[in-house]
N, C-alpha and C. Protein backbone atom coordinates (compact mmCIF):
# COMPACT_ATOMS: atom_id res chain seq x y z
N UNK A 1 -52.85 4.19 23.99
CA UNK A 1 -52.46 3.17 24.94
C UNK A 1 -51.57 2.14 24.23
N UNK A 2 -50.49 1.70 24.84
CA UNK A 2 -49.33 0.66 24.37
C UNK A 2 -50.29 -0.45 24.67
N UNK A 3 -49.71 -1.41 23.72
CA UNK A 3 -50.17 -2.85 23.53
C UNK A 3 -49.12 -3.57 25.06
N UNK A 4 -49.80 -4.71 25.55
CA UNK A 4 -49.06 -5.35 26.59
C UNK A 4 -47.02 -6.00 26.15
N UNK A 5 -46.96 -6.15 24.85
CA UNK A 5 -45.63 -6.14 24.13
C UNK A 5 -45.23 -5.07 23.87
N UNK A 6 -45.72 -3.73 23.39
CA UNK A 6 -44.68 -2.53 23.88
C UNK A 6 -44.25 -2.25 24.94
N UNK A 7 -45.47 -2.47 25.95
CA UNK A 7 -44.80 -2.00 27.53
C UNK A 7 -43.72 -2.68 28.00
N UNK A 8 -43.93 -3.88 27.38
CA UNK A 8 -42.80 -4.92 28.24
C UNK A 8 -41.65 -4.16 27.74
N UNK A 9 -41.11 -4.02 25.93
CA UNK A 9 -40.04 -3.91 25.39
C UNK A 9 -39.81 -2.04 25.78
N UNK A 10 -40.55 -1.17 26.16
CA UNK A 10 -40.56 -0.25 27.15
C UNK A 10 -39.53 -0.02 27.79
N UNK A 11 -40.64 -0.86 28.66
CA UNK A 11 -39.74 -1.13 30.36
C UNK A 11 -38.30 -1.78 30.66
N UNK A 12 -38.29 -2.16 29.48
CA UNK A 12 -36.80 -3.36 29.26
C UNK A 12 -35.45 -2.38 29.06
N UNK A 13 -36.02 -1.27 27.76
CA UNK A 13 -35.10 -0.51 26.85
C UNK A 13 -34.90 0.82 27.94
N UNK A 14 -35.78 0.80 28.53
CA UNK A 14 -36.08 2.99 29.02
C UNK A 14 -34.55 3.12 29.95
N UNK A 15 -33.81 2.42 30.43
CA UNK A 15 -32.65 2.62 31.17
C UNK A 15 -31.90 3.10 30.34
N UNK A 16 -31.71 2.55 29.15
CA UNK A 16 -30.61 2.72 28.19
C UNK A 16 -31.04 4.26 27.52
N UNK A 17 -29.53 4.93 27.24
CA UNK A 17 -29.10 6.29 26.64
C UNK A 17 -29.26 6.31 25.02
N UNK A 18 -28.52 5.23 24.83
CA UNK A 18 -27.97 5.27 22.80
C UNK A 18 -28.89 3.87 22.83
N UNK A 19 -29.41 3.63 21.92
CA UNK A 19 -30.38 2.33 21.84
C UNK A 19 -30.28 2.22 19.84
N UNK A 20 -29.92 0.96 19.43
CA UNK A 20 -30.29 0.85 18.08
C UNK A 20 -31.18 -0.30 17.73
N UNK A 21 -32.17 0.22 16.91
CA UNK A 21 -33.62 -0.79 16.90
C UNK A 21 -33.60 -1.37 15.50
N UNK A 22 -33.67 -3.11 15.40
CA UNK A 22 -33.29 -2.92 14.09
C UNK A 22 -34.54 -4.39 14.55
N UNK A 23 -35.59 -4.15 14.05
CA UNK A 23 -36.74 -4.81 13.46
C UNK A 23 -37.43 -5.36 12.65
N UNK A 24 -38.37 -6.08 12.57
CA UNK A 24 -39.34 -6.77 11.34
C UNK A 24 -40.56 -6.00 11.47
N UNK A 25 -41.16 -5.19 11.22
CA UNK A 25 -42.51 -4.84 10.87
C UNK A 25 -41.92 -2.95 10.90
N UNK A 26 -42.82 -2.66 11.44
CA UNK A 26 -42.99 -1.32 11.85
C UNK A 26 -43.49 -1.32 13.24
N UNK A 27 -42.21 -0.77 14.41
CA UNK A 27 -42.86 -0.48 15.78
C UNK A 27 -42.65 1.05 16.07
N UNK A 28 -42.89 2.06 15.34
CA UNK A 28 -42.90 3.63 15.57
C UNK A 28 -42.68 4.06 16.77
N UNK A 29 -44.00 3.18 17.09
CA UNK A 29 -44.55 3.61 18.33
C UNK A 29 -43.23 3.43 19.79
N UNK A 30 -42.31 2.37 19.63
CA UNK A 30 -41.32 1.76 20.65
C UNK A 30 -40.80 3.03 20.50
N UNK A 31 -40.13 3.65 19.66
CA UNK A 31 -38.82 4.16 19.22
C UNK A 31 -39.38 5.72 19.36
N UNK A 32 -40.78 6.29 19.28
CA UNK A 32 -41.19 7.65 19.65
C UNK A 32 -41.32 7.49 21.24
N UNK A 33 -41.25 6.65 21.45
CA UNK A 33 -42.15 6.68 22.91
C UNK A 33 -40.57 6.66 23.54
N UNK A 34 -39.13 6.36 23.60
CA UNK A 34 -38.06 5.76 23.90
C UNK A 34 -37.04 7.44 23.31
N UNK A 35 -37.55 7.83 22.18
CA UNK A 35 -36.91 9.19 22.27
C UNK A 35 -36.48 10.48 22.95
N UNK A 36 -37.63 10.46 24.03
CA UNK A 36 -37.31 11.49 24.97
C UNK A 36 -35.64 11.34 25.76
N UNK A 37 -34.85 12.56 25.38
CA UNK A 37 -33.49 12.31 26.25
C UNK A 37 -32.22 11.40 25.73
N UNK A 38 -32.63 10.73 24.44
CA UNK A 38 -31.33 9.48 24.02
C UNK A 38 -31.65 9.76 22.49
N UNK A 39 -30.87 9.17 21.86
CA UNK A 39 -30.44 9.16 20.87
C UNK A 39 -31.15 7.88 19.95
N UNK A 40 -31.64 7.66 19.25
CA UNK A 40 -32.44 6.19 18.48
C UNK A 40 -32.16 6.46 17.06
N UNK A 41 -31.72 4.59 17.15
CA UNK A 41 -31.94 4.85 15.44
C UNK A 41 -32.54 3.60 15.28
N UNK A 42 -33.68 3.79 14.22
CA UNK A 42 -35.27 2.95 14.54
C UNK A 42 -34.64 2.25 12.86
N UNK A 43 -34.65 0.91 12.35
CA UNK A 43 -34.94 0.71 11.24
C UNK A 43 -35.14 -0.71 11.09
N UNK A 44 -36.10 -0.49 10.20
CA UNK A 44 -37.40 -1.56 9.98
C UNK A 44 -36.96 -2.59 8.82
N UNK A 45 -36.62 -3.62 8.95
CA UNK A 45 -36.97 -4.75 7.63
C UNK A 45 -37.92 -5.03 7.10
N UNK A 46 -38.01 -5.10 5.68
CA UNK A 46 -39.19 -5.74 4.92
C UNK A 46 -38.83 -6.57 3.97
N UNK A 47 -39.63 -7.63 3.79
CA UNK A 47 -39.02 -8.76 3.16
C UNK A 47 -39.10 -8.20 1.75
N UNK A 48 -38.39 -8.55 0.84
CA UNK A 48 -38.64 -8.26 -0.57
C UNK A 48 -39.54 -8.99 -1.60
């Protein structure tokens, strides 16, 4: 089950074809769930 902040960012992104995710933590989960049918490129920042 998605947390109530994945669904939102979900429901926001799922229209879009080519999507590039460029984040602070690790959200896997956005970017597997958003793969079906489009193209993603998921990458994560970490502070040094």
């Amino acid at each position: 089950m998605h947390s109530d902040s994945t669904t939102s960012l979900l429901s926001i992104l799922r229209p879009f074809k080519r999507l590039v995710e460029v984040g602070i933590g690790s959200r896997f989960d956005v970017a597997h769930s958003l793969s079906e049918n489009r193209i993603i490129v998921a990458t994560d920042i970490h502070q040094c």
